[in-house]
Protein backbone atom coordinates (compact mmCIF):
# COMPACT_ATOMS: atom_id res chain seq x y z
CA UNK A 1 136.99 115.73 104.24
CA UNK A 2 133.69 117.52 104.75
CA UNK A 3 134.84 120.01 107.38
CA UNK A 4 138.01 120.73 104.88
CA UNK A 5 135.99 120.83 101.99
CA UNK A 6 131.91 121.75 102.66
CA UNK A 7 131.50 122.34 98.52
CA UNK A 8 132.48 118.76 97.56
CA UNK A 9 129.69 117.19 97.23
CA UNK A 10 131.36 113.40 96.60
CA UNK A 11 132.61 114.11 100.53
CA UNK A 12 129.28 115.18 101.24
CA UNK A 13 128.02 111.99 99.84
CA UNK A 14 129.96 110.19 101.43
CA UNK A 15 129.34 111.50 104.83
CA UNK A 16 125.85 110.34 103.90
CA UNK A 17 126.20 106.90 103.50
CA UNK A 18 128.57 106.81 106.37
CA UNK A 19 125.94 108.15 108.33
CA UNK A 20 123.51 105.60 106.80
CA UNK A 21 125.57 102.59 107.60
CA UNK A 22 125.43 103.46 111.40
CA UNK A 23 121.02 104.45 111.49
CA UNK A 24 121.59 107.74 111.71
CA UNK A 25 119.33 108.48 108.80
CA UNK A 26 118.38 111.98 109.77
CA UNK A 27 121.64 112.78 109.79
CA UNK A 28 121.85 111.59 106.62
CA UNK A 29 118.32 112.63 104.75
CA UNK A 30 120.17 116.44 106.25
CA UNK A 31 123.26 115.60 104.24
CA UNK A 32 121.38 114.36 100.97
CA UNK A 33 119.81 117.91 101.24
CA UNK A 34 123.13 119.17 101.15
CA UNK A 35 123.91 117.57 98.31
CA UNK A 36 120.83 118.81 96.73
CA UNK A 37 121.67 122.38 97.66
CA UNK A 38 125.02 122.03 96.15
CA UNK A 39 124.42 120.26 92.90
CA UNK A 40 121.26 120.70 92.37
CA UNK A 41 117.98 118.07 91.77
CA UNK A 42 119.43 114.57 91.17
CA UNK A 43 117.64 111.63 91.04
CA UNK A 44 120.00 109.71 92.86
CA UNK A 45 120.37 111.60 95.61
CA UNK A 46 116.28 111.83 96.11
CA UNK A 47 116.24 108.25 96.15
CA UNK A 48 118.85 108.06 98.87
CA UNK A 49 117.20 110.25 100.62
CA UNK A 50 114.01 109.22 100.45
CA UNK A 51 115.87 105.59 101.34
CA UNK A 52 116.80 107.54 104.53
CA UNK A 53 113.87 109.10 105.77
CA UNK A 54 111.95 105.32 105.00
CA UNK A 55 114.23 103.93 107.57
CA UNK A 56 114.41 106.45 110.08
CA UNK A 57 110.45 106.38 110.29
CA UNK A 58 110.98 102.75 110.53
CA UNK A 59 110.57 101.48 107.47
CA UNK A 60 107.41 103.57 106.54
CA UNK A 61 106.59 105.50 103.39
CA UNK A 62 105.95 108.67 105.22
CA UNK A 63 104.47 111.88 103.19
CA UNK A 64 108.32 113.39 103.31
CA UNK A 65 109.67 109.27 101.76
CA UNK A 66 107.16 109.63 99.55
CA UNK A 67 107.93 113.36 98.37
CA UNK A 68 111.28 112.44 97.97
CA UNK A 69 110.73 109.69 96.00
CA UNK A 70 108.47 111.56 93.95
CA UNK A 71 110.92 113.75 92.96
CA UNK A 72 113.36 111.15 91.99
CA UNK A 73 110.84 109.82 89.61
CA UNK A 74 110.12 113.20 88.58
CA UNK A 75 113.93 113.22 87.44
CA UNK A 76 114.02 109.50 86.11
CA UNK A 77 111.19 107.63 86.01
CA UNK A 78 113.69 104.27 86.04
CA UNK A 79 115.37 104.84 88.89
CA UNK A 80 116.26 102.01 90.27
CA UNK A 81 116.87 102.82 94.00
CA UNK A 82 113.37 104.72 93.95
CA UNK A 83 111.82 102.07 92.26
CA UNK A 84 113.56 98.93 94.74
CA UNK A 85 112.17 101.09 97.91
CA UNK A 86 108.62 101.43 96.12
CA UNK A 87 108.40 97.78 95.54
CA UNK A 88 110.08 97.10 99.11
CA UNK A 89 107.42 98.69 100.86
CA UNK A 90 104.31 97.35 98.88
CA UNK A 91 105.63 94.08 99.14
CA UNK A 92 106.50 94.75 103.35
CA UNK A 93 102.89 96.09 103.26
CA UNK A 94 100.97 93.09 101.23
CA UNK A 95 100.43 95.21 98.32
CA UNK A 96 101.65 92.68 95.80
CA UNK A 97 100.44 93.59 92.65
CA UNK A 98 101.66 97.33 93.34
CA UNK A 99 105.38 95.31 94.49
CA UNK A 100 105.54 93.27 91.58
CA UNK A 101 104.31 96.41 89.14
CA UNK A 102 107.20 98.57 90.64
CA UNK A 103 110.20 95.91 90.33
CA UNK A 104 108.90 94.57 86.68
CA UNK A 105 109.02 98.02 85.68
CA UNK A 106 112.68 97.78 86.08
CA UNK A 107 112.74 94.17 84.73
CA UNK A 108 110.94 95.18 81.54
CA UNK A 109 113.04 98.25 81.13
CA UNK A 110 116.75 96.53 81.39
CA UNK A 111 117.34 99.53 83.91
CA UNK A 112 119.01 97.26 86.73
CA UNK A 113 120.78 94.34 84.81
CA UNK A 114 122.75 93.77 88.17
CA UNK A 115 119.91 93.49 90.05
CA UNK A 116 117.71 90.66 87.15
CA UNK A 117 118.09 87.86 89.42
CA UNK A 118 117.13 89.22 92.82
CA UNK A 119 114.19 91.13 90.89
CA UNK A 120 112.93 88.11 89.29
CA UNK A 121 112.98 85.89 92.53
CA UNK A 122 111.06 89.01 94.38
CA UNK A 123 108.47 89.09 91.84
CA UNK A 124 107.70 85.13 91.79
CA UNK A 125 108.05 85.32 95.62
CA UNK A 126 105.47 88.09 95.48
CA UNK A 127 103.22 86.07 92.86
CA UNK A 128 103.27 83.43 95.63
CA UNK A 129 102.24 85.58 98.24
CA UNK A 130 99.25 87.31 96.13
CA UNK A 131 97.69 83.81 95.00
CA UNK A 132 97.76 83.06 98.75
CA UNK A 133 96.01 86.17 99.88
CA UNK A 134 93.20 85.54 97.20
């Protein structure tokens, strides 16, 4: 679909996530720019990308992660993607507080009512951890 139509920007999304499916997140963070180029700044499509470059530098919040995380937040300071990834990698890294700040954020706000359960469990199982590490 993308080679028949390189202005469609649903294709071009979902070349993306086809190339996320398979690790070949470059490919896709270079297909999320795409996207970007096309339709201009959306939040969701910083957040994917930023999903991508985490996992292609192996699950680290690089400068460019970070930048395009940023700039999803810039756009909507609830996203939920940006704000899942955030708490992901404080929580990966031991920062606890900062995990369980990110993903009550989204609790508090009613911004991912599909995703209340899993959030709650992740924030008790981070409470858990923290009171350990004290």
């Amino acid at each position: 679909r993308v080679k028949n139509a390189p202005e469609n920007i649903a294709a071009q999304i979902e070349l993306a996530e086809a190339y996320l499916e398979v690790g070949r997140y470059q490919d896709a963070a270079d297909v999320f720019d795409v996207c970007l180029t096309l339709g201009g700044p959306k939040a969701e499509i910083y957040a994917r990308k930023a999903f991508a470059l985490y996992y292609r530098d192996g699950r680290k919040m690089t400068a460019q992660a970070r930048a395009a995380a940023d700039q999803a937040l810039a756009l909507n300071k609830l996203d939920v993607q940006t704000r899942m990834l955030l708490g992901q990698d404080a929580f990966l890294n031991e920062r606890y507080a900062e995990a369980i700040r990110q993903w009550r954020m989204l609790l508090d706000s009613g911004a991912a009512p599909a995703q209340e359960r899993a959030l709650r469990n992740a924030i008790a199982n981070a409470e858990s951890r923290a009171r350990k590490q004290d």
